[in-house]
C-alpha atoms as a PDB file:
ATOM      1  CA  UNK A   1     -77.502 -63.913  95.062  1.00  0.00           C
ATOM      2  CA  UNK A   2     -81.234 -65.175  96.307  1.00  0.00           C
ATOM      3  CA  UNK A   3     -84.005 -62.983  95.015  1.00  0.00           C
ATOM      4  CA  UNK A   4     -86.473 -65.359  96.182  1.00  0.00           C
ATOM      5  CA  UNK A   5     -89.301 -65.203  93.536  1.00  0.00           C
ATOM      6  CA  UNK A   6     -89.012 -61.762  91.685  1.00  0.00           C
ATOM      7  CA  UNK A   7     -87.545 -61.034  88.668  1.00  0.00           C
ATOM      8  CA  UNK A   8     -84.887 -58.119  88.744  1.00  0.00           C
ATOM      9  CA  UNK A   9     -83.329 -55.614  86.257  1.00  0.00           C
ATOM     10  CA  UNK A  10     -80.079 -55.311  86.941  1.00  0.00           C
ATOM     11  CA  UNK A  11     -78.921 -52.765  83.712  1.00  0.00           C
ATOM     12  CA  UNK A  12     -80.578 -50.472  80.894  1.00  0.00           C
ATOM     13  CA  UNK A  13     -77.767 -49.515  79.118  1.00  0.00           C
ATOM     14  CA  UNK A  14     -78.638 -47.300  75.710  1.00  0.00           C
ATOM     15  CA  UNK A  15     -76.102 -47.619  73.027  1.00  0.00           C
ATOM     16  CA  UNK A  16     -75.403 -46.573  69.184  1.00  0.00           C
ATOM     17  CA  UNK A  17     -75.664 -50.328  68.347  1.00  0.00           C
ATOM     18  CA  UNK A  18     -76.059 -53.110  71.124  1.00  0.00           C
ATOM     19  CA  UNK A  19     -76.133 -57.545  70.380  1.00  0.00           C
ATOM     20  CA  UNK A  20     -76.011 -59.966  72.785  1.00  0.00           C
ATOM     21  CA  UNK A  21     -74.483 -63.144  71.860  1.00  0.00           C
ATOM     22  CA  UNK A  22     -73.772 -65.986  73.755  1.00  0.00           C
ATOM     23  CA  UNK A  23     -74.216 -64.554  77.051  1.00  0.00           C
ATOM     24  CA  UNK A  24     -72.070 -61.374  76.124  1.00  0.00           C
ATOM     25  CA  UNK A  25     -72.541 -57.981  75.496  1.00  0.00           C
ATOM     26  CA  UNK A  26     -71.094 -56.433  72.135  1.00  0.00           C
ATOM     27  CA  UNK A  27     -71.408 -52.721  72.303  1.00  0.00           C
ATOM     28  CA  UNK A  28     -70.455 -49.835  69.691  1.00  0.00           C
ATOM     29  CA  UNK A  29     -71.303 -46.301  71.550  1.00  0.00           C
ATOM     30  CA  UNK A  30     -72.849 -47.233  74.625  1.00  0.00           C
ATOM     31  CA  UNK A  31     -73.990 -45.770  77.742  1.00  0.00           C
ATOM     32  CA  UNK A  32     -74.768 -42.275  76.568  1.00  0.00           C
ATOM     33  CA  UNK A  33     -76.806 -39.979  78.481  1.00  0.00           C
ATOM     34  CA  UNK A  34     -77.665 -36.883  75.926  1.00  0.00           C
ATOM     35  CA  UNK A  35     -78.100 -37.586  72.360  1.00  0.00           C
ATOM     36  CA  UNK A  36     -77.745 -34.978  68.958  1.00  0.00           C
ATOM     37  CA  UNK A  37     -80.741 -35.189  66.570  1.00  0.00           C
ATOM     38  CA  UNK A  38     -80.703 -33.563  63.480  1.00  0.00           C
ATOM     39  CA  UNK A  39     -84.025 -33.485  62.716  1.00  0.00           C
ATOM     40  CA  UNK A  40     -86.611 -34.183  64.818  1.00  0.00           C
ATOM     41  CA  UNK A  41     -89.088 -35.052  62.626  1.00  0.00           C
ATOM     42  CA  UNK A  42     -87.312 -38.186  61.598  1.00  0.00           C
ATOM     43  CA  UNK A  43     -87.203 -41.334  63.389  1.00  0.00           C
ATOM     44  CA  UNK A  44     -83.776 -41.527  65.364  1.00  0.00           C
ATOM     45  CA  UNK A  45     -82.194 -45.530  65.166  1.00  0.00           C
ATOM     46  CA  UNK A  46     -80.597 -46.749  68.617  1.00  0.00           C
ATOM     47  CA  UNK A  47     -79.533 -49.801  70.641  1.00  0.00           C
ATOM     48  CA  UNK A  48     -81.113 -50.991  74.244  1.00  0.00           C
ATOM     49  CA  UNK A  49     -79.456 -53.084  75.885  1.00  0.00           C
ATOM     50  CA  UNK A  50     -80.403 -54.694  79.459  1.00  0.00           C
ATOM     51  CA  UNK A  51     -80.001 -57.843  81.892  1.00  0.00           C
ATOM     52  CA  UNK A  52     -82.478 -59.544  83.473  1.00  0.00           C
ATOM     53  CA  UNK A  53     -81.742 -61.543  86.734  1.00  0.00           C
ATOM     54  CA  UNK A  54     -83.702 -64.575  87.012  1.00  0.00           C
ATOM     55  CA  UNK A  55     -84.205 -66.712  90.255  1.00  0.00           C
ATOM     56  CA  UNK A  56     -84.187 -70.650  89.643  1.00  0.00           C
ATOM     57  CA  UNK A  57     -87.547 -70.647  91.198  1.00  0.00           C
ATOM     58  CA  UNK A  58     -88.479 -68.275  88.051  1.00  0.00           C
ATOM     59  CA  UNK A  59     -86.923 -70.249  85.311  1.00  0.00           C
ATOM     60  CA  UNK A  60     -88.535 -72.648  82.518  1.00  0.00           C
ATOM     61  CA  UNK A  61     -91.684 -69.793  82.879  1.00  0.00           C
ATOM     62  CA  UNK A  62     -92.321 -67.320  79.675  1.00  0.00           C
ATOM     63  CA  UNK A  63     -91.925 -63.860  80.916  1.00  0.00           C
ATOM     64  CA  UNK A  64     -93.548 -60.834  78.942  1.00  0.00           C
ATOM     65  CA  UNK A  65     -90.910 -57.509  78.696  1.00  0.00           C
ATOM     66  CA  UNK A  66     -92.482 -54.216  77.288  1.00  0.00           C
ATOM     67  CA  UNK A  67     -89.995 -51.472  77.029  1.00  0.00           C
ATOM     68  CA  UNK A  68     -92.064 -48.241  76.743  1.00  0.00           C
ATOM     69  CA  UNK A  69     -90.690 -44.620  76.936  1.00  0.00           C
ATOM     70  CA  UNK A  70     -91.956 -41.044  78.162  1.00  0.00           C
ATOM     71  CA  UNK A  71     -90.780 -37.840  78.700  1.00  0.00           C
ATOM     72  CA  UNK A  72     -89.909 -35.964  81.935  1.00  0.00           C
ATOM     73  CA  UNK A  73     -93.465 -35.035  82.893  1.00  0.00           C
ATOM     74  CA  UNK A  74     -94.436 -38.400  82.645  1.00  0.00           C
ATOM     75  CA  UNK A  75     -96.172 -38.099  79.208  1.00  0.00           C
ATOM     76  CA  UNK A  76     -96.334 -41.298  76.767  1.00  0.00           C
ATOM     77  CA  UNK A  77     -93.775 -41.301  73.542  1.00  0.00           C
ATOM     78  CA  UNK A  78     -94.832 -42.933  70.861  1.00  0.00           C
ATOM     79  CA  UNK A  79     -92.677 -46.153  71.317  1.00  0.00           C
ATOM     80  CA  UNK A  80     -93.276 -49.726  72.847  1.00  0.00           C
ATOM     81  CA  UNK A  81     -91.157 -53.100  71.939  1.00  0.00           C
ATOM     82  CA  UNK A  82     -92.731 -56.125  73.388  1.00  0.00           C
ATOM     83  CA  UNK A  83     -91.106 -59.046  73.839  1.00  0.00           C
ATOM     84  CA  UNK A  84     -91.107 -62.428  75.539  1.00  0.00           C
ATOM     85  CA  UNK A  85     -88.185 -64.356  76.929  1.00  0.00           C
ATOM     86  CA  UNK A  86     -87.679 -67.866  78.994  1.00  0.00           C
ATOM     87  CA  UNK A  87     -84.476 -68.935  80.628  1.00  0.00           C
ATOM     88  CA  UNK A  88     -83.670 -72.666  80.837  1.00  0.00           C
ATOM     89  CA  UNK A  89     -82.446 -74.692  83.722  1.00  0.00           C
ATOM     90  CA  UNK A  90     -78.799 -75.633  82.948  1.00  0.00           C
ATOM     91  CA  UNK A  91     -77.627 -79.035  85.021  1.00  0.00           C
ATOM     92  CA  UNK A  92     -74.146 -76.687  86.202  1.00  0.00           C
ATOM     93  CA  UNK A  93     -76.155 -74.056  87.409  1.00  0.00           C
ATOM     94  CA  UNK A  94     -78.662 -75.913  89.913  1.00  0.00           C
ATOM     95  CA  UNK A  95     -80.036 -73.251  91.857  1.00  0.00           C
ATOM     96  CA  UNK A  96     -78.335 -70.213  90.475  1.00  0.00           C
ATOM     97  CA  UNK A  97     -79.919 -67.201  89.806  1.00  0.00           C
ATOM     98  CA  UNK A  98     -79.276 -66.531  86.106  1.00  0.00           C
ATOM     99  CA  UNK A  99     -78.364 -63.556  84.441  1.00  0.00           C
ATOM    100  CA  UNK A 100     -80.189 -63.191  80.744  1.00  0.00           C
ATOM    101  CA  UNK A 101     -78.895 -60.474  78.370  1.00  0.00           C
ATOM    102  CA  UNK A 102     -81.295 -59.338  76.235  1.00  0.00           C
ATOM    103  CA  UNK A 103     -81.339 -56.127  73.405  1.00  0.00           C
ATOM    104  CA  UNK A 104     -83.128 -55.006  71.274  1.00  0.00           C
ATOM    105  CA  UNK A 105     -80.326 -53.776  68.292  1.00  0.00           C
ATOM    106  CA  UNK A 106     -82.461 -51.468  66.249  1.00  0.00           C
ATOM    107  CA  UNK A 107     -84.885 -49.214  68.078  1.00  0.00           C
ATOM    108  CA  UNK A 108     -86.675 -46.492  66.330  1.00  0.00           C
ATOM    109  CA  UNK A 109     -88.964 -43.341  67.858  1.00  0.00           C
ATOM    110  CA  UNK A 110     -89.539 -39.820  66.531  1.00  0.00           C
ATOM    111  CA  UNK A 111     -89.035 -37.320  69.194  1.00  0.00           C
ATOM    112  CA  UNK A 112     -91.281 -34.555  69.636  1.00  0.00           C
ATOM    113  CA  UNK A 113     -88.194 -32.232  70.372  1.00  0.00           C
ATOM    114  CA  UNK A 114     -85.547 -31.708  72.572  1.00  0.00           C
ATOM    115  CA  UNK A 115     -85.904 -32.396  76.549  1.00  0.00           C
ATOM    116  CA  UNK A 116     -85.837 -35.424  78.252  1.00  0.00           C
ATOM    117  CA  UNK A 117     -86.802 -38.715  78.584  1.00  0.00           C
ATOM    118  CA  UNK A 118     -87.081 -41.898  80.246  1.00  0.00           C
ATOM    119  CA  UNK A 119     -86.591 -45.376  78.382  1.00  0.00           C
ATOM    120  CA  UNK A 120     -88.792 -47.578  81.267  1.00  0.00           C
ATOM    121  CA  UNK A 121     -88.931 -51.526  81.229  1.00  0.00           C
ATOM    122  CA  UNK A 122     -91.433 -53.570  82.676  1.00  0.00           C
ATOM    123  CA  UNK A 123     -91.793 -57.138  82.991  1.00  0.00           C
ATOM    124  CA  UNK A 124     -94.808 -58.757  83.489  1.00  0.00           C
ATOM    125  CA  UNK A 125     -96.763 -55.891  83.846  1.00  0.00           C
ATOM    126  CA  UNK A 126     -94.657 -54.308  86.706  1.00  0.00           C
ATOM    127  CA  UNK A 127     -91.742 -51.656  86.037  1.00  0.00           C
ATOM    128  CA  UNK A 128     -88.771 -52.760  86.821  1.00  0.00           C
ATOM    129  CA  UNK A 129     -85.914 -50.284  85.873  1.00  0.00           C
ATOM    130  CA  UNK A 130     -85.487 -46.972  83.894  1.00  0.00           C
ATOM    131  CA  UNK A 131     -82.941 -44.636  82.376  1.00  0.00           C
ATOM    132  CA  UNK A 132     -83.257 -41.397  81.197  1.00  0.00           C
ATOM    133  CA  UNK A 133     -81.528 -39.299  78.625  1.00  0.00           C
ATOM    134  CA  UNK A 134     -81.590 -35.637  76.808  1.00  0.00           C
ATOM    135  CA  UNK A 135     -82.214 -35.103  73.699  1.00  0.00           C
ATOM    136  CA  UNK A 136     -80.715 -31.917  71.960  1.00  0.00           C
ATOM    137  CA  UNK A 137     -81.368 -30.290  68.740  1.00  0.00           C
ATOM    138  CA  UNK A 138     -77.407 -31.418  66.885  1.00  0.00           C
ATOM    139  CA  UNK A 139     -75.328 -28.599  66.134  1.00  0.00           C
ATOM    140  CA  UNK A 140     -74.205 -29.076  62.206  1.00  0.00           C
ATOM    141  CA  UNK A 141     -69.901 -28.886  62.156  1.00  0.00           C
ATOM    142  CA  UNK A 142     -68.892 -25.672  60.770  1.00  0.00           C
ATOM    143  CA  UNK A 143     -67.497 -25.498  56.851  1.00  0.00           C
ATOM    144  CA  UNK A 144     -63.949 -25.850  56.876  1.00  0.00           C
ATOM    145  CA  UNK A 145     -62.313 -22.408  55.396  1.00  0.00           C
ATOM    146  CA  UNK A 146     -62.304 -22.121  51.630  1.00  0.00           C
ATOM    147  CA  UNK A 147     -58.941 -22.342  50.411  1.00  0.00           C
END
């Protein structure tokens, strides 16, 4: 795959708990879309998890990731996670666009209530890729019967 010189996102996945290790992804609870919350005045703990496609032309360079979040009319959330990231140039891989997994395993953001929202990453200062999810107030499980 040639992307030339830009930098693509090819995933946002969100996840109860997300690591990347040696090039894979280990996932408990991923890919959700709408998410329970208890309370929403307390911080709520979660898992993003993404790939980043990298063009040999775009390797050995220090790229700046900000993952930022809003909700459906656009409006900030209190929530950013900056990061940096380089990828190497591997003597097998001469040429070869790279694929870099990258997550960030323990996210935290109080919600201002249900709705939705949009977890949006950028990457050196241009957005790349979003997702969106709902958030819902959780319904508590009933009390079994008394016996």
């Amino acid at each position: 795959m040639d992307l030339g010189d830009r930098l693509e996102v090819d995933f946002i996945v969100l996840a109860d708990r997300a690591e990347a290790i040696n090039g894979k992804l280990y996932m408990m609870g991923g890919a959700w879309d709408r998410l329970g919350v208890g309370d929403f005045r307390q911080p709520i703990m979660f898992s993003i998890a993404l790939a980043v496609l990298v063009p040999w032309s775009m390797t050995n360079q220090s790229h700046k990731m900000a993952i930022t979040m809003r909700d459906a009319d656009g409006n900030p959330i209190d929530f950013r996670i900056e990061a940096s990231f380089v990828t190497g140039r591997p003597p097998q891989l001469n040429g070869e666009t790279q694929r870099v997994l990258l997550t960030m395993p323990a996210a935290t953001v109080v919600l201002p209530g249900p709705g939705a929202f949009v977890v949006v990453v950028s990457i050196n200062g241009q957005e790349m890729r979003s997702v969106r999810f709902a958030a819902t107030r959780a319904v508590p499980n009933p009390a079994p019967p008394a016996a």
